[in-house]
C-alpha atoms as a PDB file:
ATOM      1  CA  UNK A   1      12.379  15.099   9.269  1.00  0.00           C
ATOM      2  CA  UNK A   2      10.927  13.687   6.035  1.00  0.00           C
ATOM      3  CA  UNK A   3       7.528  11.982   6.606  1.00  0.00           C
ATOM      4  CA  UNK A   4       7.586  10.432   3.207  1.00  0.00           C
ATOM      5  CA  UNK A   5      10.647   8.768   4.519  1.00  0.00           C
ATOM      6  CA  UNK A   6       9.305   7.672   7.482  1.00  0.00           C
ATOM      7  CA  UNK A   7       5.900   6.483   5.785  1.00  0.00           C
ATOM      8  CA  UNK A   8       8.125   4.954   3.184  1.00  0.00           C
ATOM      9  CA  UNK A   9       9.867   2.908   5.692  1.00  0.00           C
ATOM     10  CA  UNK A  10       6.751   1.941   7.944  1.00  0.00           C
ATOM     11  CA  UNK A  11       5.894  -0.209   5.115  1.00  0.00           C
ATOM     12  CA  UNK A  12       9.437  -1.669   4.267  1.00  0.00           C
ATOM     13  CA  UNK A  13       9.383  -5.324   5.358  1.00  0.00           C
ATOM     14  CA  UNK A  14      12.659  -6.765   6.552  1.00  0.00           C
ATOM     15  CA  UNK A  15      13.867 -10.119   7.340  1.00  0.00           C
ATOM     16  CA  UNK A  16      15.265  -8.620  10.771  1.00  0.00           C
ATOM     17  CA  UNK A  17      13.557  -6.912  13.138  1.00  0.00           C
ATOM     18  CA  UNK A  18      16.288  -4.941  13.840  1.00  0.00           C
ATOM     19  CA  UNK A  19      16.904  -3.527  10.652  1.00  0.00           C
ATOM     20  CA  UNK A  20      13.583  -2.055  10.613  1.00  0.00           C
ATOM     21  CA  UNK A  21      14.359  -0.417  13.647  1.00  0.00           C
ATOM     22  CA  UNK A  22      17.222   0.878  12.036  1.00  0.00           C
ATOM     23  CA  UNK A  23      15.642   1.982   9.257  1.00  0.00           C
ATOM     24  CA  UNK A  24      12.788   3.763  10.673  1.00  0.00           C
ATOM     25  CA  UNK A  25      15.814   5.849  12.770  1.00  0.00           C
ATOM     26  CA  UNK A  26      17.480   6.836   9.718  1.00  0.00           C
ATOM     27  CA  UNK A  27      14.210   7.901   8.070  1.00  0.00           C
ATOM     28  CA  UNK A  28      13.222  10.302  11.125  1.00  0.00           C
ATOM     29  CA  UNK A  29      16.578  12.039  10.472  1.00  0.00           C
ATOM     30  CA  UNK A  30      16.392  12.099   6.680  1.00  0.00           C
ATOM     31  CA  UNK A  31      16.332  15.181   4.864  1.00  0.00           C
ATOM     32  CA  UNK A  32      12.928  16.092   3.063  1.00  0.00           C
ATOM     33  CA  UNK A  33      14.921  17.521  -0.178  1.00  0.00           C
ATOM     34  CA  UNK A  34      17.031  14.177  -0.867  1.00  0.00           C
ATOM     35  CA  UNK A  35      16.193  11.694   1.878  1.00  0.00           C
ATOM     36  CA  UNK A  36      19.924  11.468   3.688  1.00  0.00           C
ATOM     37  CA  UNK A  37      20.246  11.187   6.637  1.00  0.00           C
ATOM     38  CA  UNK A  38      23.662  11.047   8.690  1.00  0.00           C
ATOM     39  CA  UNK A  39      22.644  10.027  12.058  1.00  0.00           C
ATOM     40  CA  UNK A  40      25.493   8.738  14.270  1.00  0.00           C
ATOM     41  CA  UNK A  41      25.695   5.014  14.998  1.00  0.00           C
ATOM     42  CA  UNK A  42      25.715   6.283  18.872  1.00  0.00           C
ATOM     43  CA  UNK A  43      22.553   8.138  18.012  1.00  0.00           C
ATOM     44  CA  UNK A  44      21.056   4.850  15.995  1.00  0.00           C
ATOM     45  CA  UNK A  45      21.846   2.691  19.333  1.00  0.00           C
ATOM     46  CA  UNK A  46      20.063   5.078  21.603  1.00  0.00           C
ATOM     47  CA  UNK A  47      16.671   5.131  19.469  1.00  0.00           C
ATOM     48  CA  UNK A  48      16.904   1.343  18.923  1.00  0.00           C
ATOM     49  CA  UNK A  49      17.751   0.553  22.566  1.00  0.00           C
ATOM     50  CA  UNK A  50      20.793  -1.775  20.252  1.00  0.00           C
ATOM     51  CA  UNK A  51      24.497  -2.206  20.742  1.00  0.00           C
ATOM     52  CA  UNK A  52      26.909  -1.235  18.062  1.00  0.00           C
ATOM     53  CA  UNK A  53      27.330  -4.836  16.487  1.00  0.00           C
ATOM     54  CA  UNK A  54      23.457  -4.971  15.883  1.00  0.00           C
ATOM     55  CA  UNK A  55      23.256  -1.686  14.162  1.00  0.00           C
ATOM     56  CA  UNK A  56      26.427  -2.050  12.020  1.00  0.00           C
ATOM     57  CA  UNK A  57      25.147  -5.389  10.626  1.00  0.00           C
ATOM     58  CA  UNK A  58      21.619  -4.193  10.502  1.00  0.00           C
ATOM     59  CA  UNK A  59      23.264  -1.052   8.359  1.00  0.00           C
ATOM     60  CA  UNK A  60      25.345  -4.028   6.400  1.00  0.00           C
ATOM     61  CA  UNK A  61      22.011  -5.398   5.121  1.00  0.00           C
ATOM     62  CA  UNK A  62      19.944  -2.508   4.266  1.00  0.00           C
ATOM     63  CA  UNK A  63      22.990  -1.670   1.849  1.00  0.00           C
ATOM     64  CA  UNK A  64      23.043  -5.161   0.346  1.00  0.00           C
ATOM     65  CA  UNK A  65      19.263  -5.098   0.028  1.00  0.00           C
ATOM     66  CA  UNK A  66      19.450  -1.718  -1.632  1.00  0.00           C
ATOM     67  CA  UNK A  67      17.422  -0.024   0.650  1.00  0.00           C
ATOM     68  CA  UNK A  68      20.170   2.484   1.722  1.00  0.00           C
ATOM     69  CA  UNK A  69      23.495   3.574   0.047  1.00  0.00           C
ATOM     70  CA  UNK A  70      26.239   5.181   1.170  1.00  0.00           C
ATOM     71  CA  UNK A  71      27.222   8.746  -0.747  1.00  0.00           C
ATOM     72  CA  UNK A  72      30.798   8.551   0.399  1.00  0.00           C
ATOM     73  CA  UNK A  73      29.915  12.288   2.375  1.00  0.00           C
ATOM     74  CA  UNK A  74      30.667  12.795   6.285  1.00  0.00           C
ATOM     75  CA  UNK A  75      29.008  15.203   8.313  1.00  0.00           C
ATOM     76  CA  UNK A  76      28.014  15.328  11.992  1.00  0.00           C
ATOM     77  CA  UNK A  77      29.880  17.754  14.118  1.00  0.00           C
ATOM     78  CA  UNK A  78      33.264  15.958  13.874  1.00  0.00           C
ATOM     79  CA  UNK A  79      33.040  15.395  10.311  1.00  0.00           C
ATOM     80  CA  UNK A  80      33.292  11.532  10.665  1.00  0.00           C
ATOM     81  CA  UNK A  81      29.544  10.574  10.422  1.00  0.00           C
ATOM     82  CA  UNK A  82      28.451   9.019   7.101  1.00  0.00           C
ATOM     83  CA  UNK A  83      25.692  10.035   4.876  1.00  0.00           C
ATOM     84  CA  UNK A  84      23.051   7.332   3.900  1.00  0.00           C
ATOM     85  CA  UNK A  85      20.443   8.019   1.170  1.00  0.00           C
ATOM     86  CA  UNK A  86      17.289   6.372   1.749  1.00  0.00           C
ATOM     87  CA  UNK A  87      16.413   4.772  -1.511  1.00  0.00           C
ATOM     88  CA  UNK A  88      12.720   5.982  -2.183  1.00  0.00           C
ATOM     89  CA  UNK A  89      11.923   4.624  -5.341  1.00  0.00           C
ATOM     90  CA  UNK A  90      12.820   1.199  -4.155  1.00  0.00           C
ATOM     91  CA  UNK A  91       9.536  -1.150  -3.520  1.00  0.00           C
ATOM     92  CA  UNK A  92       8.355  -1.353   0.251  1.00  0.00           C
ATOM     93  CA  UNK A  93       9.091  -5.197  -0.581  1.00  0.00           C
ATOM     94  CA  UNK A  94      12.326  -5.317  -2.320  1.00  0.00           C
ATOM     95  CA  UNK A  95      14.327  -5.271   1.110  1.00  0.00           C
ATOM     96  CA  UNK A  96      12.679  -8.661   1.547  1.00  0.00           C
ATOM     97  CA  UNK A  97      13.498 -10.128  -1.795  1.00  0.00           C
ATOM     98  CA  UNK A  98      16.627  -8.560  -2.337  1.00  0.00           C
ATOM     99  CA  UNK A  99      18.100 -10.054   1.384  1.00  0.00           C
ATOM    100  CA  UNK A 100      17.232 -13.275   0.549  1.00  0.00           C
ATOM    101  CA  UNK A 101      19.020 -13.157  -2.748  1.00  0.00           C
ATOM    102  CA  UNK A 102      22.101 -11.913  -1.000  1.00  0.00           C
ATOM    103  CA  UNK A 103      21.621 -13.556   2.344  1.00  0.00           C
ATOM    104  CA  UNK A 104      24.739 -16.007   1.640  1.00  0.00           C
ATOM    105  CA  UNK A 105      26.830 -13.585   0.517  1.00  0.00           C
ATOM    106  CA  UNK A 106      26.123 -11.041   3.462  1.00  0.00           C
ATOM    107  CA  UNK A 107      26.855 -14.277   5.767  1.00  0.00           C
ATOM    108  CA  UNK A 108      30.545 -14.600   4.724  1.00  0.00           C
ATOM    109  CA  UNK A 109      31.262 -11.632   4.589  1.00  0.00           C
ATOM    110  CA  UNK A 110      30.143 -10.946   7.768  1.00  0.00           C
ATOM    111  CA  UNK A 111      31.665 -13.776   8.952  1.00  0.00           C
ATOM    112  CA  UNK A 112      35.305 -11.924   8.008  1.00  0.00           C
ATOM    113  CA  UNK A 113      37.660 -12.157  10.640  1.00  0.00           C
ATOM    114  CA  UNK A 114      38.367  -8.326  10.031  1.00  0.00           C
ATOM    115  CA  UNK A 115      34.606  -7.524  10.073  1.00  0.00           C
ATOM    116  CA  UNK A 116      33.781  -9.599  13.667  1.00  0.00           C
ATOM    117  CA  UNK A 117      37.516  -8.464  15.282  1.00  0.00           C
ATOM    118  CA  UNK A 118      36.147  -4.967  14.249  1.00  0.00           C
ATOM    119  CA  UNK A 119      32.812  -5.233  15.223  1.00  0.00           C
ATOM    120  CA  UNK A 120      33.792  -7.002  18.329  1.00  0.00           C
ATOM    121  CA  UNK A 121      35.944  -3.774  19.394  1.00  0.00           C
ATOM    122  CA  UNK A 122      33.172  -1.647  18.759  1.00  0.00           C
ATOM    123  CA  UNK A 123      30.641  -3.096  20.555  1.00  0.00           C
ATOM    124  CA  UNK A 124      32.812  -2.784  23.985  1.00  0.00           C
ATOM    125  CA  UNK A 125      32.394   0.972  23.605  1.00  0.00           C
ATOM    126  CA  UNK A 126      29.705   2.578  26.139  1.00  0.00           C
ATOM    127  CA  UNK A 127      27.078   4.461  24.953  1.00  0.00           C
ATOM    128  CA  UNK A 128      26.060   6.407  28.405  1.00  0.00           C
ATOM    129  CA  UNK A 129      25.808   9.893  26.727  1.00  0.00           C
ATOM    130  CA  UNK A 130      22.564  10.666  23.834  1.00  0.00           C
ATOM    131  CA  UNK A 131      24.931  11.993  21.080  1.00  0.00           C
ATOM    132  CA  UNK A 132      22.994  14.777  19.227  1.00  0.00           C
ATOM    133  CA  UNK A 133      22.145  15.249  15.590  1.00  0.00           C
ATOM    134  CA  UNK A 134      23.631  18.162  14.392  1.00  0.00           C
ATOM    135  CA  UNK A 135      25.313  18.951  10.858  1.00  0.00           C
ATOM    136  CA  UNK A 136      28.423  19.819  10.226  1.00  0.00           C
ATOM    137  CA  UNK A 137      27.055  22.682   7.661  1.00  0.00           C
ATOM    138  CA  UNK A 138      27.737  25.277  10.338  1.00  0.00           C
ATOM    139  CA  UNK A 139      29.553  28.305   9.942  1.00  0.00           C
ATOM    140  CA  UNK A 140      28.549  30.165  13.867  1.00  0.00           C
ATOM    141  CA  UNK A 141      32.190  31.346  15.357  1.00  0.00           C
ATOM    142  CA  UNK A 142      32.955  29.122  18.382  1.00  0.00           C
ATOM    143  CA  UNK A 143      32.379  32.055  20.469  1.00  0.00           C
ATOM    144  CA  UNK A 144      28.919  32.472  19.505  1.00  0.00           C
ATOM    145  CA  UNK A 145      28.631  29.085  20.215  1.00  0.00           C
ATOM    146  CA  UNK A 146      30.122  28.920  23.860  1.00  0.00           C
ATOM    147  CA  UNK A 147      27.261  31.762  23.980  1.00  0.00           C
ATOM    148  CA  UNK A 148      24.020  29.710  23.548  1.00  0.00           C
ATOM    149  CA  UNK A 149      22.523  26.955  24.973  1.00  0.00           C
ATOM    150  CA  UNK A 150      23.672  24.203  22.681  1.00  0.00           C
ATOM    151  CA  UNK A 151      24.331  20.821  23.669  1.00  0.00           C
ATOM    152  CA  UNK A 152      28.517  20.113  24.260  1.00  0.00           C
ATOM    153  CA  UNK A 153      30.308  17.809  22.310  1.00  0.00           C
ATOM    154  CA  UNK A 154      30.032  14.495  24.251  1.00  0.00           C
ATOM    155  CA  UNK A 155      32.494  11.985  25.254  1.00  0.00           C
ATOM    156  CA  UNK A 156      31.335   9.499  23.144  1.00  0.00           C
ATOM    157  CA  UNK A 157      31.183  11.543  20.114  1.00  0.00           C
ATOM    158  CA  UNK A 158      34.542  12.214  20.151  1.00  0.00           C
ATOM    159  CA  UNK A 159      35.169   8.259  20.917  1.00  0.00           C
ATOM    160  CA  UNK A 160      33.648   7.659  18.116  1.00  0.00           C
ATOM    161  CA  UNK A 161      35.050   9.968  15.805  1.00  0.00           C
ATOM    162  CA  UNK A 162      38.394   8.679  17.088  1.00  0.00           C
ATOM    163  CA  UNK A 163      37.666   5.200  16.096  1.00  0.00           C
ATOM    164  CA  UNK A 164      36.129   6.255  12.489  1.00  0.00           C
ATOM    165  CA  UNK A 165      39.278   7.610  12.019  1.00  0.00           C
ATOM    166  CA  UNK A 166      41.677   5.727  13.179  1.00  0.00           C
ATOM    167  CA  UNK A 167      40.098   2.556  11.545  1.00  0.00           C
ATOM    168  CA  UNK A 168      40.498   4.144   7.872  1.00  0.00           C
ATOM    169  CA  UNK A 169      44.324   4.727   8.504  1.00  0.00           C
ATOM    170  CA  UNK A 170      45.077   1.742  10.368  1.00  0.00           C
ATOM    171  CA  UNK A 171      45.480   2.738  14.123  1.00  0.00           C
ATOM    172  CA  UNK A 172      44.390   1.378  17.487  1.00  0.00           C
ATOM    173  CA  UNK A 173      40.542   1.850  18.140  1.00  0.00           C
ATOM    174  CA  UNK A 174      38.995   2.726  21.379  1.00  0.00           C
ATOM    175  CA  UNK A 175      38.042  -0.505  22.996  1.00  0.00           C
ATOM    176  CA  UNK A 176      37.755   0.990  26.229  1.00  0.00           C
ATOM    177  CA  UNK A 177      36.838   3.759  27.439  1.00  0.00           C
ATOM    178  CA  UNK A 178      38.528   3.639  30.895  1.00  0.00           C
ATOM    179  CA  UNK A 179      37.327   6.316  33.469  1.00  0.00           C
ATOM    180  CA  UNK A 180      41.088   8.310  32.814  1.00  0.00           C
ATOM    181  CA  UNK A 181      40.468   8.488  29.421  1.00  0.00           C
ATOM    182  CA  UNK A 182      36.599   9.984  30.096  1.00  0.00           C
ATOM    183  CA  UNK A 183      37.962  12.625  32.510  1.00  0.00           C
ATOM    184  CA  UNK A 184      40.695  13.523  30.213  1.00  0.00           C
ATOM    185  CA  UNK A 185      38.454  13.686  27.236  1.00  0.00           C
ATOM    186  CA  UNK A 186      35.921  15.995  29.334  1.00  0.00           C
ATOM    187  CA  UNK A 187      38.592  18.263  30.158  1.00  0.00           C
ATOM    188  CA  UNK A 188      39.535  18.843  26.355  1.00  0.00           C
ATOM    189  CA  UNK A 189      35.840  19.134  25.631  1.00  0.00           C
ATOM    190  CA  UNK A 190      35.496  22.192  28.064  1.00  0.00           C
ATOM    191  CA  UNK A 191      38.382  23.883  27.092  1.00  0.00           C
ATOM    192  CA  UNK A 192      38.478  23.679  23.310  1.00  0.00           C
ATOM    193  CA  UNK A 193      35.723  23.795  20.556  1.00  0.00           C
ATOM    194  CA  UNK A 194      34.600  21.102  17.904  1.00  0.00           C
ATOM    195  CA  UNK A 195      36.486  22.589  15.363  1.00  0.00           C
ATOM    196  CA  UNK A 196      39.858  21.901  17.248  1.00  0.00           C
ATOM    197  CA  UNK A 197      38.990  18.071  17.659  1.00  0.00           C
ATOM    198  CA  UNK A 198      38.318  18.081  13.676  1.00  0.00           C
ATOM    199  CA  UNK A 199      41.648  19.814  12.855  1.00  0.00           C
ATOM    200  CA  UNK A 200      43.479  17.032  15.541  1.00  0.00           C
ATOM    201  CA  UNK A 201      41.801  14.160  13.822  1.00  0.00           C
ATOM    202  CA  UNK A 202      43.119  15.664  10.321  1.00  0.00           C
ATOM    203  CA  UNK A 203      45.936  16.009  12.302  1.00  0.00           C
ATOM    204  CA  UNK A 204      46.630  12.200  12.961  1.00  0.00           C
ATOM    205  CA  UNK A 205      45.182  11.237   9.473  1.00  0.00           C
ATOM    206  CA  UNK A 206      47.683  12.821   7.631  1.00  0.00           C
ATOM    207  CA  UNK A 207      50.743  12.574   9.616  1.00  0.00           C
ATOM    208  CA  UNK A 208      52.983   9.323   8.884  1.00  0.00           C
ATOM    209  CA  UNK A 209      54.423   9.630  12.133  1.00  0.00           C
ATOM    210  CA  UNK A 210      51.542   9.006  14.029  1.00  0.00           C
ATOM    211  CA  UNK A 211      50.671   6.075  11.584  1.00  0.00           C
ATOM    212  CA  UNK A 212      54.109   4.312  12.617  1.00  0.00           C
ATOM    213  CA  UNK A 213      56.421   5.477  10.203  1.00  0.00           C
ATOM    214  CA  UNK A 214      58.709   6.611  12.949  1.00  0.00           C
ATOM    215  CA  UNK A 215      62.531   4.832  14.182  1.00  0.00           C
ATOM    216  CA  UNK A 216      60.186   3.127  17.436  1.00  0.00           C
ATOM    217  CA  UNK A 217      57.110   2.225  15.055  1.00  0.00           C
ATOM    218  CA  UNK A 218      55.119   3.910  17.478  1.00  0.00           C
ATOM    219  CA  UNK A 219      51.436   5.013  16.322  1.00  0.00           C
ATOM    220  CA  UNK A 220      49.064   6.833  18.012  1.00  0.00           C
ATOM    221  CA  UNK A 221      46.238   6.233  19.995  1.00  0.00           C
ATOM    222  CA  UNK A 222      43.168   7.438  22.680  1.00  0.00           C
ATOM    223  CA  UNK A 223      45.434   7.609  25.024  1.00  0.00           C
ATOM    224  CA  UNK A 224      48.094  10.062  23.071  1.00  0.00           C
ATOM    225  CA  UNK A 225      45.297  11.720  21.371  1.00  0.00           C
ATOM    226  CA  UNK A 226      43.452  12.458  24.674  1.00  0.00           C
ATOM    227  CA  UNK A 227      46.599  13.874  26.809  1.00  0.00           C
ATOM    228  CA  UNK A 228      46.032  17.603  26.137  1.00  0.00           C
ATOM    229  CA  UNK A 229      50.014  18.324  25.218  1.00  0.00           C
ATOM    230  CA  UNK A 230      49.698  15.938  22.622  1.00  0.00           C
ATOM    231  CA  UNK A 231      45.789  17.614  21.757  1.00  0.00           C
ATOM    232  CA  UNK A 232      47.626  21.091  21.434  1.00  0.00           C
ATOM    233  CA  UNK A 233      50.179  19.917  19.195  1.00  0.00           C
ATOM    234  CA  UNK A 234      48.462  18.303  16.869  1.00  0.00           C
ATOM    235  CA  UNK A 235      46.302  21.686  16.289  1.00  0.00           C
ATOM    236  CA  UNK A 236      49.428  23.684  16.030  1.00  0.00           C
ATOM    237  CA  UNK A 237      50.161  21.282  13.613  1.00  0.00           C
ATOM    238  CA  UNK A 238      53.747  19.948  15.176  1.00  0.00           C
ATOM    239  CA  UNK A 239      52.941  16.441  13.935  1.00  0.00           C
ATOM    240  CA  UNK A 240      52.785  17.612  10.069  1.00  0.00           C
ATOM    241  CA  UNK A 241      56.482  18.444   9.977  1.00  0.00           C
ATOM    242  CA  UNK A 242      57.477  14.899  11.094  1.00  0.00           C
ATOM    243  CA  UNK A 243      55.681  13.293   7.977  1.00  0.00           C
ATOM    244  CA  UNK A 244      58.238  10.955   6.227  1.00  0.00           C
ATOM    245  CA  UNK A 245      59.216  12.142   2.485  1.00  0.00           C
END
């Protein structure tokens, strides 16, 4: 926790009550060396008591007001979380001035059809389970893992994870997460570690048969990516071989 951060943001007005909110979660998980931060949007929903649409478009104009920028860096335990950097030297009342600059041009293109359909999708995902905070910057052997007391991978981390991924290559997200798909998903999560879900998701991400490029057009989904035949193949890496020329 940085508590510059978090005094830094205490005094950052915003137009939206919501994006203070945001904000001030972002700056409790913000590094004290370089103020990022990388919590998940599940995790940003749960200290906000907001959906997903609220803190996605609350995230949308902290950017555009310059108050937060992307590095382009994932982290997180399934290596799909972004990395923010709270933007210190910025003016406690620039995110006020800069917002209403920009406020047109955040309204259209937030107005997108690709941005609501997207947003839209996301927001039907539940958010039952606190996802926890943890970096990806760990090198303890899953067997030391499975040995101490550390919280399991949750359902709707991997959910999540699922959808990051499968929205950069162009596949099916998660809309719902039907009961079938939770037990299934639990199943995988007691039997295998986090590293195996990373290596599947690199899996489907680099594999042009799973992206459609196939003689049905099939691509994959939740529900192939959650059937555990499917799971082990992908880590053997059975998929790579079927990657068109």
């Amino acid at each position: 926790m940085s508590f510059e951060a978090l005094a830094w943001a205490a005094k950052v007005r915003t137009s939206h009550s919501t994006d203070k909110l945001v904000l001030l979660g972002l700056a409790e998980n913000a590094s004290r060396d370089d103020a990022e931060a990388w919590p998940s949007i599940a995790s940003l929903c749960e200290f906000g008591s907001l959906n997903r649409k609220t803190v996605i478009a609350a995230l949308d104009r902290l950017i555009t007001a310059g108050l937060i920028v992307e590095t382009g860096e994932h982290k997180g335990r399934t290596g799909q979380v972004k990395v923010y950097r709270l933007n210190l030297s910025n003016s406690p009342e620039i995110g006020t001035v800069k917002q209403s600059q920009n406020r047109d041009q955040s309204q259209k293109r937030n107005s997108s059809d690709f941005t609501r359909k997207q947003s839209q999708k996301r927001d039907t995902e539940p958010m039952r389970e606190p996802i926890p905070l943890v970096s990806s910057n760990d090198d303890t052997p899953p067997a030391a893992k499975n040995d101490n007391a550390e919280k399991p991978l949750s359902v709707d981390e991997v959910v999540e994870a699922w959808n990051e991924t499968a929205g950069s290559i162009g596949l099916r997200r998660c809309a719902k997460l039907t009961e079938d798909r939770r037990k299934r998903l639990r199943s995988l999560i007691r039997k295998y570690p986090i590293e195996d879900f990373q290596t599947a998701l690199a899996a489907v991400r680099r594999s042009s048969f799973c992206r459609g490029e196939n003689d049905r057009g099939w691509t994959a989904d939740i529900e192939f990516f959650s059937r555990e035949r499917n799971f082990v193949k992908l880590i053997e890496g059975s998929y790579d071989g079927k990657q068109a020329a």
